[in-house]
PDB file of N, CA and C in Angstrom:
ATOM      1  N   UNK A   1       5.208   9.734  11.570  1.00  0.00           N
ATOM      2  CA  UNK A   1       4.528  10.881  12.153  1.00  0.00           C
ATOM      3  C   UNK A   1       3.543  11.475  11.147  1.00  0.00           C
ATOM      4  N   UNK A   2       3.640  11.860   9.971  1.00  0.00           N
ATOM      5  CA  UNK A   2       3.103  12.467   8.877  1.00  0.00           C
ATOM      6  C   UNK A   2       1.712  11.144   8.701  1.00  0.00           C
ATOM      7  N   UNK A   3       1.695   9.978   9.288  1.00  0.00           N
ATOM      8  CA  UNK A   3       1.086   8.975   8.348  1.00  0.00           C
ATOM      9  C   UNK A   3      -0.020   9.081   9.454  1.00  0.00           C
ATOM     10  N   UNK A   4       0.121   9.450  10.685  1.00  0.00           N
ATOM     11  CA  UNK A   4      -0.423   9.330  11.928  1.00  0.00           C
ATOM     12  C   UNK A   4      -1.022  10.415  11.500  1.00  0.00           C
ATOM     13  N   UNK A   5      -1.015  11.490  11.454  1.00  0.00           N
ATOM     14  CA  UNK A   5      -1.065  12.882  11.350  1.00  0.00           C
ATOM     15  C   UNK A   5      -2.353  12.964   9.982  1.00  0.00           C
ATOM     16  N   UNK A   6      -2.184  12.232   8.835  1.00  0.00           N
ATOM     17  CA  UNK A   6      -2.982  12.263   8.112  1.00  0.00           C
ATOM     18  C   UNK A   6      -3.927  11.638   8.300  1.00  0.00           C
ATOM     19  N   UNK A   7      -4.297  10.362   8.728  1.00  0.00           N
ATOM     20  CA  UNK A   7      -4.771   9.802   9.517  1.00  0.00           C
ATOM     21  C   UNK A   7      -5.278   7.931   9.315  1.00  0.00           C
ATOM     22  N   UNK A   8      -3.830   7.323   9.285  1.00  0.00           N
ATOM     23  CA  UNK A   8      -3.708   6.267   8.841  1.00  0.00           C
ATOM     24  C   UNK A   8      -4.122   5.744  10.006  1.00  0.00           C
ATOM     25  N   UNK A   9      -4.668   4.707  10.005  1.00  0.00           N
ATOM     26  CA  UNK A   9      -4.903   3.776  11.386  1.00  0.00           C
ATOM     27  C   UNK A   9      -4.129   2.550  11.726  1.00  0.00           C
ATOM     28  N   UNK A  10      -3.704   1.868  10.795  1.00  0.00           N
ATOM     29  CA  UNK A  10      -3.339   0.453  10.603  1.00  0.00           C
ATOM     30  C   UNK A  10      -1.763   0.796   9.750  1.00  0.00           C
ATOM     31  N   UNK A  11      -1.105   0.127  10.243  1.00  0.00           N
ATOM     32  CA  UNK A  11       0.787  -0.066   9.979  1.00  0.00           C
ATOM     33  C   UNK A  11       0.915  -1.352   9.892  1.00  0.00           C
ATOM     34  N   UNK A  12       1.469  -1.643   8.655  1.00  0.00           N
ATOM     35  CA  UNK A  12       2.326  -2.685   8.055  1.00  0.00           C
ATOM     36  C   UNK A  12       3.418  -2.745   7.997  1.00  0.00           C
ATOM     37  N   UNK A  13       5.066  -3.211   8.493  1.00  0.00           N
ATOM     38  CA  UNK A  13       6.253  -2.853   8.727  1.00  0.00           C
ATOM     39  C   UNK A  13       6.749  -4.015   7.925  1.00  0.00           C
ATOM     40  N   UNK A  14       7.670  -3.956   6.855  1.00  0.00           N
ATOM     41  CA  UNK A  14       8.103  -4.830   6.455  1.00  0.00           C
ATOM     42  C   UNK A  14       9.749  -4.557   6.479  1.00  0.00           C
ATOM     43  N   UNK A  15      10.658  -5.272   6.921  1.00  0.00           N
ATOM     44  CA  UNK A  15      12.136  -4.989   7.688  1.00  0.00           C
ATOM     45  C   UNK A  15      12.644  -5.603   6.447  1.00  0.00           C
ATOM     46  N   UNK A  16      13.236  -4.896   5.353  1.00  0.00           N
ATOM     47  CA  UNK A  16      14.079  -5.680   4.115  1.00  0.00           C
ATOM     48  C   UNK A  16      15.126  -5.403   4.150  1.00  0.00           C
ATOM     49  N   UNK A  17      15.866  -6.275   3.289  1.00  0.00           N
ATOM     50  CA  UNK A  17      17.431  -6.491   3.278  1.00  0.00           C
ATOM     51  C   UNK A  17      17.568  -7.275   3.976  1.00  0.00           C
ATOM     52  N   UNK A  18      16.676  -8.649   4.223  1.00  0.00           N
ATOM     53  CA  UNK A  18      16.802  -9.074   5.485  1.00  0.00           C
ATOM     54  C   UNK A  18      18.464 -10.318   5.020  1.00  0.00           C
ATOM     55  N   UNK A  19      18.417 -10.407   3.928  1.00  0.00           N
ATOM     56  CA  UNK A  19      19.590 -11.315   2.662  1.00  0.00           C
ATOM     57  C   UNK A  19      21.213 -10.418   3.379  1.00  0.00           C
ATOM     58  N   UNK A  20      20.682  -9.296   3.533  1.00  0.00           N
ATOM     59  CA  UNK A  20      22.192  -8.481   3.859  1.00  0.00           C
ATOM     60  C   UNK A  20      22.757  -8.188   5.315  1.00  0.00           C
ATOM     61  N   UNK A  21      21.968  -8.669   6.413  1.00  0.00           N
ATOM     62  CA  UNK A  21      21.937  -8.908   7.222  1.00  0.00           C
ATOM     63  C   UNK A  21      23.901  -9.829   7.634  1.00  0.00           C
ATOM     64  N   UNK A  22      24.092  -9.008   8.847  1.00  0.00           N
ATOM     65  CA  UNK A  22      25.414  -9.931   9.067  1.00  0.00           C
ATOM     66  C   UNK A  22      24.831 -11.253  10.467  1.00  0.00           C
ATOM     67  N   UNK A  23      24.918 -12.245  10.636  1.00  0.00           N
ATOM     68  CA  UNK A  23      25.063 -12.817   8.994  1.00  0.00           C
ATOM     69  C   UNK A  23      23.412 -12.837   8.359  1.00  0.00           C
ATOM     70  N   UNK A  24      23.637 -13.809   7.102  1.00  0.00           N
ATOM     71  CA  UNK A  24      22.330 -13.307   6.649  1.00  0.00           C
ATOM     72  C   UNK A  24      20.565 -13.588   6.986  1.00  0.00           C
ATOM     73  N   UNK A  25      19.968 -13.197   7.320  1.00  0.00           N
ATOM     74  CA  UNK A  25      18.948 -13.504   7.737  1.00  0.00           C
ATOM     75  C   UNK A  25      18.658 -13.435   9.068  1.00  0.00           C
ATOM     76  N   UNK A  26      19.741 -12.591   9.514  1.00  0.00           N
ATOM     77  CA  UNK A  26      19.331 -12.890  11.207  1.00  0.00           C
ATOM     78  C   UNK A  26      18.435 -12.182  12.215  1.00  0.00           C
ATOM     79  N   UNK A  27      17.897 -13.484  13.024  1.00  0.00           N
ATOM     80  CA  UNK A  27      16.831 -13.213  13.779  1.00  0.00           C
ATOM     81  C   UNK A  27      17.156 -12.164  14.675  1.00  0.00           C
ATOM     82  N   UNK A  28      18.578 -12.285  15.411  1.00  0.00           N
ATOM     83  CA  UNK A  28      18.586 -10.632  16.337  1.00  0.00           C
ATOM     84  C   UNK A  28      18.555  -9.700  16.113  1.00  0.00           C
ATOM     85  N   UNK A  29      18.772  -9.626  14.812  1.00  0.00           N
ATOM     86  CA  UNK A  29      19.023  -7.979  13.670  1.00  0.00           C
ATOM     87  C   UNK A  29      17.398  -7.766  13.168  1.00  0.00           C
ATOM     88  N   UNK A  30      16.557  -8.717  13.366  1.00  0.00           N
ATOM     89  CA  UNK A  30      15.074  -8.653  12.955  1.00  0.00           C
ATOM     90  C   UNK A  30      14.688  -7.817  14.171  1.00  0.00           C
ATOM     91  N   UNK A  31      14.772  -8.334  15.328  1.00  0.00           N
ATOM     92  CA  UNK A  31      14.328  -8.361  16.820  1.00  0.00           C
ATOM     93  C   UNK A  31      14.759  -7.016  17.645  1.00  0.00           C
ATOM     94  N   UNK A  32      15.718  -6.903  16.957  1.00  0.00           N
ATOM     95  CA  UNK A  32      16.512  -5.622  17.591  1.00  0.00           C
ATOM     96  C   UNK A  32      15.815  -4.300  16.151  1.00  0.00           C
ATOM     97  N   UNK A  33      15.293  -4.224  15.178  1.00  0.00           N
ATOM     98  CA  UNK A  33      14.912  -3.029  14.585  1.00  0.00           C
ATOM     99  C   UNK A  33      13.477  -3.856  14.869  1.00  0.00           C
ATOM    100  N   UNK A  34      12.763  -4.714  15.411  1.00  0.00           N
ATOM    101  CA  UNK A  34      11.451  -4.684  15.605  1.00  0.00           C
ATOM    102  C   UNK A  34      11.442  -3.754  16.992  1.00  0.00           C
ATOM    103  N   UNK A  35      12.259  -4.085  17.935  1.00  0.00           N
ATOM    104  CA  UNK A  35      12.206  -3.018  19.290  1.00  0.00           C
ATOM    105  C   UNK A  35      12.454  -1.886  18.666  1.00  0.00           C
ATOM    106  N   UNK A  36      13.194  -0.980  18.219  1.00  0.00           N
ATOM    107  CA  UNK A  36      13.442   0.482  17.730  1.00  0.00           C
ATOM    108  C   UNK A  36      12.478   0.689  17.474  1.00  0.00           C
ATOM    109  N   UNK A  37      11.881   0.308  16.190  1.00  0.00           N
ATOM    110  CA  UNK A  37      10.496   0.873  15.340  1.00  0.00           C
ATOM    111  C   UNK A  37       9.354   0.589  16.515  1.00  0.00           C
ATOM    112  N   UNK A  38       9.170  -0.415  16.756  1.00  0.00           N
ATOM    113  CA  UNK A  38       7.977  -0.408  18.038  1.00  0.00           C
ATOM    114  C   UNK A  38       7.799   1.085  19.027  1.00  0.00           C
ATOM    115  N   UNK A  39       8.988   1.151  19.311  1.00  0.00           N
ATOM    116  CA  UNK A  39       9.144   2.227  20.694  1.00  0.00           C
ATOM    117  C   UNK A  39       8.908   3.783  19.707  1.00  0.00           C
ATOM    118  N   UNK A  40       9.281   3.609  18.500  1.00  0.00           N
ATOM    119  CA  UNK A  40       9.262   4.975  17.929  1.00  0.00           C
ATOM    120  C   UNK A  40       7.849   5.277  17.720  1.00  0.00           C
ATOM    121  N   UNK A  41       6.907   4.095  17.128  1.00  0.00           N
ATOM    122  CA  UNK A  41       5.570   4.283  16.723  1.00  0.00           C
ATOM    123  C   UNK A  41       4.496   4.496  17.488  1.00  0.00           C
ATOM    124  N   UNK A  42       5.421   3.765  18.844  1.00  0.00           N
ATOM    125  CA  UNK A  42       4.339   3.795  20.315  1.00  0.00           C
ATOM    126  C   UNK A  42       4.575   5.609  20.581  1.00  0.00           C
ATOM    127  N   UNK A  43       5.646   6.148  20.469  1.00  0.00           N
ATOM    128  CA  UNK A  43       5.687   7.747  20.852  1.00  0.00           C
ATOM    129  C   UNK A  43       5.062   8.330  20.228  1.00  0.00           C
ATOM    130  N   UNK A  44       4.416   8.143  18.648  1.00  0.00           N
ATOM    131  CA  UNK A  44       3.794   8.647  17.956  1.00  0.00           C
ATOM    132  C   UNK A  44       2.425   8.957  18.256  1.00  0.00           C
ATOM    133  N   UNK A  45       2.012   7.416  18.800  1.00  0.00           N
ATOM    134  CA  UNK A  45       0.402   7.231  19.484  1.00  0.00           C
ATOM    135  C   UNK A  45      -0.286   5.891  18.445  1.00  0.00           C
ATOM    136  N   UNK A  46       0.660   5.280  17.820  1.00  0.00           N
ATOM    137  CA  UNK A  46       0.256   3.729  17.411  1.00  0.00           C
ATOM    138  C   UNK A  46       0.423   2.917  18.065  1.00  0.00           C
ATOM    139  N   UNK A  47      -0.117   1.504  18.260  1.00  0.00           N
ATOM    140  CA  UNK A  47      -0.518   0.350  19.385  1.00  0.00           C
ATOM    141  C   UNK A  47       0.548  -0.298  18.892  1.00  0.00           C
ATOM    142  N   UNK A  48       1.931  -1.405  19.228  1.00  0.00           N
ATOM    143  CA  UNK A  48       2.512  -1.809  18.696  1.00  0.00           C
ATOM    144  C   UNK A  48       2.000  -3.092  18.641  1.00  0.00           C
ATOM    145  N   UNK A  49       1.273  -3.702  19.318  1.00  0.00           N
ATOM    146  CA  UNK A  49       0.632  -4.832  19.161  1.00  0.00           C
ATOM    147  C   UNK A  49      -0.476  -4.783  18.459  1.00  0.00           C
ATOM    148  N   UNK A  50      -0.592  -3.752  17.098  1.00  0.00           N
ATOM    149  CA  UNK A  50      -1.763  -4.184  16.653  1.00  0.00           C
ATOM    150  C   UNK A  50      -0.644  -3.764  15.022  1.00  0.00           C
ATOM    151  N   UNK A  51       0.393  -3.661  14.913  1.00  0.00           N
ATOM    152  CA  UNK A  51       1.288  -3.386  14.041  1.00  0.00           C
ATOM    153  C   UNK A  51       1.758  -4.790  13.475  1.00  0.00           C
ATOM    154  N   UNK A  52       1.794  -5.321  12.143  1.00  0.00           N
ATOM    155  CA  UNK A  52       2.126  -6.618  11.690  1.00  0.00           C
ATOM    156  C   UNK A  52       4.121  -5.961  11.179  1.00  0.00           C
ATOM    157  N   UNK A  53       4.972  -6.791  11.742  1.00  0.00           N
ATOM    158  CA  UNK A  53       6.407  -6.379  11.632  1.00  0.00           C
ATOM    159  C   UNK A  53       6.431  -7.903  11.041  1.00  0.00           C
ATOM    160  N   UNK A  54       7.344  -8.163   9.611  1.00  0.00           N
ATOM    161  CA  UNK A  54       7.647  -9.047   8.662  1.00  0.00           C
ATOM    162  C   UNK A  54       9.181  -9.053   8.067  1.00  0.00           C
ATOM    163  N   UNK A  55       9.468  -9.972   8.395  1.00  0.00           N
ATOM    164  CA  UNK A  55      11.523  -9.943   7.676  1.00  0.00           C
ATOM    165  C   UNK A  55      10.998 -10.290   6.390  1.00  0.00           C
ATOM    166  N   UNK A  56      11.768  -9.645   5.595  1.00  0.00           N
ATOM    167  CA  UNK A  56      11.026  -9.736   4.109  1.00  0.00           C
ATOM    168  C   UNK A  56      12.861  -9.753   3.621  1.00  0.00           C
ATOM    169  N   UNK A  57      12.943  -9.737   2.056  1.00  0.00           N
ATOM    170  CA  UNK A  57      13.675  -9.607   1.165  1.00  0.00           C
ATOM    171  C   UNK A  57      12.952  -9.366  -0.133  1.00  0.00           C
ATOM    172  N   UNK A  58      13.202  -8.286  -0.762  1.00  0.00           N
ATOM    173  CA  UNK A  58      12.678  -8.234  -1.537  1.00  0.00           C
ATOM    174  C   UNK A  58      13.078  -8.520  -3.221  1.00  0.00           C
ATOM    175  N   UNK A  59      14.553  -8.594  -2.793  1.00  0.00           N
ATOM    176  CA  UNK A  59      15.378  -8.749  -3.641  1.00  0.00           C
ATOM    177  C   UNK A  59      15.095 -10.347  -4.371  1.00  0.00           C
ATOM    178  N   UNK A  60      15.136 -11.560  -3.431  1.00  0.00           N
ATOM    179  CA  UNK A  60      14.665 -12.493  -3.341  1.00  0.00           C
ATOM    180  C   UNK A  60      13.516 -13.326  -3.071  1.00  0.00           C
ATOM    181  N   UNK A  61      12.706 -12.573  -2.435  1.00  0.00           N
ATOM    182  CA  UNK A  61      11.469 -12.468  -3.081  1.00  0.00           C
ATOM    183  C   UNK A  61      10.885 -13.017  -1.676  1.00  0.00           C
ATOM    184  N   UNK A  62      12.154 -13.113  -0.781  1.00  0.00           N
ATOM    185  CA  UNK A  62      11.518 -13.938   0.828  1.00  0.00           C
ATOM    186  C   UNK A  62      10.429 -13.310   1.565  1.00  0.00           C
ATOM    187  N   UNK A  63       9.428 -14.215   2.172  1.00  0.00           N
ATOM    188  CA  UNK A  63       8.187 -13.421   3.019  1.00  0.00           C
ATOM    189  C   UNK A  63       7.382 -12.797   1.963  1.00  0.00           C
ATOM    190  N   UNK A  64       7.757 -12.732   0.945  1.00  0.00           N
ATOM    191  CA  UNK A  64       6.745 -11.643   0.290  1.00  0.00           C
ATOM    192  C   UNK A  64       5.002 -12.591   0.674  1.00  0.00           C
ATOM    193  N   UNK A  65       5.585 -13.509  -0.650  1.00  0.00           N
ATOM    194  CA  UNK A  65       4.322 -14.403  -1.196  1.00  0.00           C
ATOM    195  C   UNK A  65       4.062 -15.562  -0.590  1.00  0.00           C
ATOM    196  N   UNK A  66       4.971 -16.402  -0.211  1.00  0.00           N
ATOM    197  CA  UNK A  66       5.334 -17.241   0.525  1.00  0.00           C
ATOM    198  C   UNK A  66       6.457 -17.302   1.628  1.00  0.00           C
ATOM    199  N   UNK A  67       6.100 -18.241   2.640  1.00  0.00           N
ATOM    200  CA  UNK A  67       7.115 -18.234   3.688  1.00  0.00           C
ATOM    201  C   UNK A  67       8.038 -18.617   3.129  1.00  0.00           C
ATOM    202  N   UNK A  68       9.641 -18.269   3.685  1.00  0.00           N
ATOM    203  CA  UNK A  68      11.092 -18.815   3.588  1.00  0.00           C
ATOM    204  C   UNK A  68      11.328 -19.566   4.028  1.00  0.00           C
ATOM    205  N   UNK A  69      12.346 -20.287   3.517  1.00  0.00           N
ATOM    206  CA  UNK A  69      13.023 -21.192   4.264  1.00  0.00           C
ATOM    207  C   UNK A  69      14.008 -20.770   4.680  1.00  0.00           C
ATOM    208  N   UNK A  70      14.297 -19.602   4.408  1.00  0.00           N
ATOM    209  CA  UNK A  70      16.008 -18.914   4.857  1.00  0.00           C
ATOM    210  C   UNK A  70      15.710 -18.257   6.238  1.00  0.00           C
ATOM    211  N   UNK A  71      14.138 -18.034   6.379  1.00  0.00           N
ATOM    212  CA  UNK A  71      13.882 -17.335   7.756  1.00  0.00           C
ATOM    213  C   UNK A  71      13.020 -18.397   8.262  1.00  0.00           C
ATOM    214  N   UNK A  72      13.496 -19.542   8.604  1.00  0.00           N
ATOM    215  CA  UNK A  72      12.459 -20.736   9.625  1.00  0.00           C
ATOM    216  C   UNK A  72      12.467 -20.309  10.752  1.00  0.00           C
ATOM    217  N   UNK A  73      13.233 -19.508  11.207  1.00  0.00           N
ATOM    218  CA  UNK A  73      12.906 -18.839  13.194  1.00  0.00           C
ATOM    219  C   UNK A  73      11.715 -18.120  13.047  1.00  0.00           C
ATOM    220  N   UNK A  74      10.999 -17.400  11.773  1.00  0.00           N
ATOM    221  CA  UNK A  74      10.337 -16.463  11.762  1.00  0.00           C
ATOM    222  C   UNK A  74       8.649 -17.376  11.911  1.00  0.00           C
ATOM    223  N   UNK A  75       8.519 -17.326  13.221  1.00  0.00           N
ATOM    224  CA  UNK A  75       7.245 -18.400  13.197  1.00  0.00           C
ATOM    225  C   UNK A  75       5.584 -17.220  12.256  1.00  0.00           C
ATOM    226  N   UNK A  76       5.859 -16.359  12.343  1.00  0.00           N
ATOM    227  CA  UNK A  76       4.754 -15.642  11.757  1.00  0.00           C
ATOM    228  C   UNK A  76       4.430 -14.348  12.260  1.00  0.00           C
ATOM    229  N   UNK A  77       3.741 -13.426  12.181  1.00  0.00           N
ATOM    230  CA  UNK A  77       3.114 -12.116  12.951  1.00  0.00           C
ATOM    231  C   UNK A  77       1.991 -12.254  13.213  1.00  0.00           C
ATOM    232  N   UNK A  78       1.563 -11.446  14.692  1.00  0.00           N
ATOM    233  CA  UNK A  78       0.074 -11.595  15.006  1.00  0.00           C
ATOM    234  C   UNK A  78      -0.718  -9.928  15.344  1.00  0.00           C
ATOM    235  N   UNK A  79      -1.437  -9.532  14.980  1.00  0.00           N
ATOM    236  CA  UNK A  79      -1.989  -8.117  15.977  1.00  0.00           C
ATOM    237  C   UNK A  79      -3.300  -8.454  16.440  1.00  0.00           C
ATOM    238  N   UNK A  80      -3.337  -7.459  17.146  1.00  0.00           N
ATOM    239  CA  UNK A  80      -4.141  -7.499  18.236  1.00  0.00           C
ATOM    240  C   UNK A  80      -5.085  -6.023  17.533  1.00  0.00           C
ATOM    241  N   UNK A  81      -6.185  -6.045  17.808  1.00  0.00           N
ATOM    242  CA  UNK A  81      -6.962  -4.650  17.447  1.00  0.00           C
ATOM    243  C   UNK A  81      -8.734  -4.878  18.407  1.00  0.00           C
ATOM    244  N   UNK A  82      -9.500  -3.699  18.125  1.00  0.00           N
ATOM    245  CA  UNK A  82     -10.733  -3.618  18.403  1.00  0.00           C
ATOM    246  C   UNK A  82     -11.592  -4.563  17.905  1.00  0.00           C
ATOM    247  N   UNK A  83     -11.316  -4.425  16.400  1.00  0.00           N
ATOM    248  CA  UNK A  83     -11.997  -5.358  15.678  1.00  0.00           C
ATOM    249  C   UNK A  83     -11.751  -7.029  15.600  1.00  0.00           C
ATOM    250  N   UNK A  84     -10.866  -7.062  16.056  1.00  0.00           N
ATOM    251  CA  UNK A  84     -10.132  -9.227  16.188  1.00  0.00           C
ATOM    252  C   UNK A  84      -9.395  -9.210  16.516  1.00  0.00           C
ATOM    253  N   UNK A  85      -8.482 -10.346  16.060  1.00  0.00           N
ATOM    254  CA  UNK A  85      -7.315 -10.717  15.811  1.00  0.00           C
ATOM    255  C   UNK A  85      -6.932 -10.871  14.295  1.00  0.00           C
ATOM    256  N   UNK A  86      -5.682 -10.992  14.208  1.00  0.00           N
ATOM    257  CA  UNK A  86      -5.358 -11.082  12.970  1.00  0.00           C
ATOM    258  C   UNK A  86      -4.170 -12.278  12.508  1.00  0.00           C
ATOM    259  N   UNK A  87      -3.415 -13.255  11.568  1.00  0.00           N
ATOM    260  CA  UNK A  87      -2.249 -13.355  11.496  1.00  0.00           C
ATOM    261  C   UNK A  87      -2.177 -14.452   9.967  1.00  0.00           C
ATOM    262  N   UNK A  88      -0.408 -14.566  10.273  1.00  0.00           N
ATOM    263  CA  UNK A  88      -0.316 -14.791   9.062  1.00  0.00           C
ATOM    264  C   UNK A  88       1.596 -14.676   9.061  1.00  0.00           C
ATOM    265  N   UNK A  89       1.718 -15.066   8.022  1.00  0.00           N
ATOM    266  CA  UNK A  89       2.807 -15.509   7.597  1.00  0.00           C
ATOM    267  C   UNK A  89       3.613 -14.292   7.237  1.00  0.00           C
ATOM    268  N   UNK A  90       3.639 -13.872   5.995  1.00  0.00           N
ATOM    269  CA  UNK A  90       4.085 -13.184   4.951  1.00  0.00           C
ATOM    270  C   UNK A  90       3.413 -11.862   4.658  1.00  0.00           C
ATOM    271  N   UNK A  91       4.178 -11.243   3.878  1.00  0.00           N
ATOM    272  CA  UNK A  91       4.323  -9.419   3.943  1.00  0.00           C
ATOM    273  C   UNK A  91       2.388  -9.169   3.160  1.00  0.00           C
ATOM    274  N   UNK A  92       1.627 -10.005   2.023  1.00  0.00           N
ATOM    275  CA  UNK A  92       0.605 -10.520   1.118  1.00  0.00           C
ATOM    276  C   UNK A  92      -0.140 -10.341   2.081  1.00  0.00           C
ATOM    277  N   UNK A  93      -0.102 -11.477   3.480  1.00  0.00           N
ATOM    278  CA  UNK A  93      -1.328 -11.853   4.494  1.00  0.00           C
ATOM    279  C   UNK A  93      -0.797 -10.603   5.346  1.00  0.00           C
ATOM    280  N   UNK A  94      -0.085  -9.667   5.477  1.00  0.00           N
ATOM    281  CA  UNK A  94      -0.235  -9.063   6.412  1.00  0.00           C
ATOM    282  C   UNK A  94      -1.384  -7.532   5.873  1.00  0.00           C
ATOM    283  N   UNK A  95      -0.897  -7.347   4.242  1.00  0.00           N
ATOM    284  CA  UNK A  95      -1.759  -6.340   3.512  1.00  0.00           C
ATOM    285  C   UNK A  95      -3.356  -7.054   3.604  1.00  0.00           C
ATOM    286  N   UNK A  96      -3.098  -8.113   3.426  1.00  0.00           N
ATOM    287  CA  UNK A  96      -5.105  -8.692   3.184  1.00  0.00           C
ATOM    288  C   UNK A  96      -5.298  -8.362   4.417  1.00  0.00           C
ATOM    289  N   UNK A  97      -5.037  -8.812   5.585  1.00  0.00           N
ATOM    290  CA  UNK A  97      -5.199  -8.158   7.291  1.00  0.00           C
ATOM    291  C   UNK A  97      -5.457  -7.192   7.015  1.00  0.00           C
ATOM    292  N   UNK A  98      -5.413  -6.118   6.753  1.00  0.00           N
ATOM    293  CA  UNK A  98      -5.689  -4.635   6.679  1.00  0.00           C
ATOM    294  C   UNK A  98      -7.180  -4.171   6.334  1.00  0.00           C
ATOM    295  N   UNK A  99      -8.022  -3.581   7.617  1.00  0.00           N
ATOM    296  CA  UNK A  99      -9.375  -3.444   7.617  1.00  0.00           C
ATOM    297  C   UNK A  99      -9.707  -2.407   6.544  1.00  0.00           C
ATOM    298  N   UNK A 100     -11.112  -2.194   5.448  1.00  0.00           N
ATOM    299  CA  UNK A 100     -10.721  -1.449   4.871  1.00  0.00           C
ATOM    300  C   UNK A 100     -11.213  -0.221   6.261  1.00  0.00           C
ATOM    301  N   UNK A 101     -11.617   1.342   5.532  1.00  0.00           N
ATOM    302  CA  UNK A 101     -12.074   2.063   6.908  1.00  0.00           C
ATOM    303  C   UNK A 101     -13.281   2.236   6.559  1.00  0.00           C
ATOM    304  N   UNK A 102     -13.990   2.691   6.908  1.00  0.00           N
ATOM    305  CA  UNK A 102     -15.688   3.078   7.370  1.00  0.00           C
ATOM    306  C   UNK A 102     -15.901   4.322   6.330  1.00  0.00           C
ATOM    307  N   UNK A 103     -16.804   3.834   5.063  1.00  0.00           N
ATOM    308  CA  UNK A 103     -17.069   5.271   4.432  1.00  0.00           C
ATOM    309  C   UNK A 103     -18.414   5.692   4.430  1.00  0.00           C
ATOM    310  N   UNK A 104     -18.334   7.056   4.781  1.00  0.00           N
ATOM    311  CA  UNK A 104     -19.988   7.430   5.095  1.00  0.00           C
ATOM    312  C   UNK A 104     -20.433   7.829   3.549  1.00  0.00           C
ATOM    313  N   UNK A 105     -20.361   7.080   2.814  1.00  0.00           N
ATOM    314  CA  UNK A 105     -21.162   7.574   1.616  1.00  0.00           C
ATOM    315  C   UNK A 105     -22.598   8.194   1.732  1.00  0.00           C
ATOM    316  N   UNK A 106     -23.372   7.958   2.588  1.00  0.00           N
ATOM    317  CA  UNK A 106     -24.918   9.017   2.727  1.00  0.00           C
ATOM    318  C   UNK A 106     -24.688  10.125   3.186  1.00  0.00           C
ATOM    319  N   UNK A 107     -23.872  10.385   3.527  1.00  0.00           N
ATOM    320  CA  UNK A 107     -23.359  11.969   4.273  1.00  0.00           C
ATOM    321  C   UNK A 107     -22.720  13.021   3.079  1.00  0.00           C
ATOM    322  N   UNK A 108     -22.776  14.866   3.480  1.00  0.00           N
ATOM    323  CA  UNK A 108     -22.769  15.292   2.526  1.00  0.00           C
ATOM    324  C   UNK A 108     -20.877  15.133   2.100  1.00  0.00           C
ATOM    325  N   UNK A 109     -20.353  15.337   1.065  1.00  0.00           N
ATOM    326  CA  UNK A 109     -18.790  15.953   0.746  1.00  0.00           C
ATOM    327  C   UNK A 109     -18.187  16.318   2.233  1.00  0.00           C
ATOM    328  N   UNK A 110     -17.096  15.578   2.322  1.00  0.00           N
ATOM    329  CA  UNK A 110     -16.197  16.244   3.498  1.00  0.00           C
ATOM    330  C   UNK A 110     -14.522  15.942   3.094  1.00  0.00           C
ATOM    331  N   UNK A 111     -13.810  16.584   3.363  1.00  0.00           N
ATOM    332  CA  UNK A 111     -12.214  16.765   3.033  1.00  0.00           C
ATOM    333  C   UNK A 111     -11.617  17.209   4.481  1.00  0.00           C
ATOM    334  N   UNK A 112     -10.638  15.897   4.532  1.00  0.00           N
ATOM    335  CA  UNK A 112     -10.005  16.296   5.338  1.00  0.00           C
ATOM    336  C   UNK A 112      -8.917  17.492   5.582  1.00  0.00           C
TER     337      UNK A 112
END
């Protein structure tokens, strides 16, 4: 809410602990907090299809940099936006995805 509010445009969701998971790595425990967070962000007034959601571990270093092999169900993330499409593997390609925003540098000082 606060991120919306300030006025972020673009959400990156990365779901960790995915190692602690019962059991570990699992795809319904991915699938089931990708629905929660979706429905919460959509009430906010974010697009959930333009949101990149990633099973990560960070502990182990899964999804970060490279794909896992501990998460092979995880075929990849895709969004959808004004400007394209987007996709990619890992938590890395989902930050490079990230448009920068529009700065009016010829215009005078403004603060939000």
């Amino acid at each position: 809410l606060l991120a919306f509010t300030l006025g972020v445009k673009q959400l990156v969701v990365g779901v960790n602990k995915m190692d602690s998971t019962e059991p570990p790595y699992s795809e319904p425990r991915f699938e089931e907090i990708k629905k929660e967070v979706s429905s919460y962000i959509k009430k906010i007034g974010y697009n959930p299809a333009a949101v990149a959601f990633v099973p990560i571990s960070g502990w182990h270093g899964d999804n970060m940099l490279e794909p896992s092999s501990n998460m092979s169900w995880f075929k990849g993330w895709a969004v959808e936006r004004k400007e394209g499409k987007a996709d990619g593997k890992t938590l890395i390609d989902a930050l490079d995805a990230i448009l920068p925003p529009a700065r009016p540098t010829d215009k005078p000082l403004r603060l939000p």
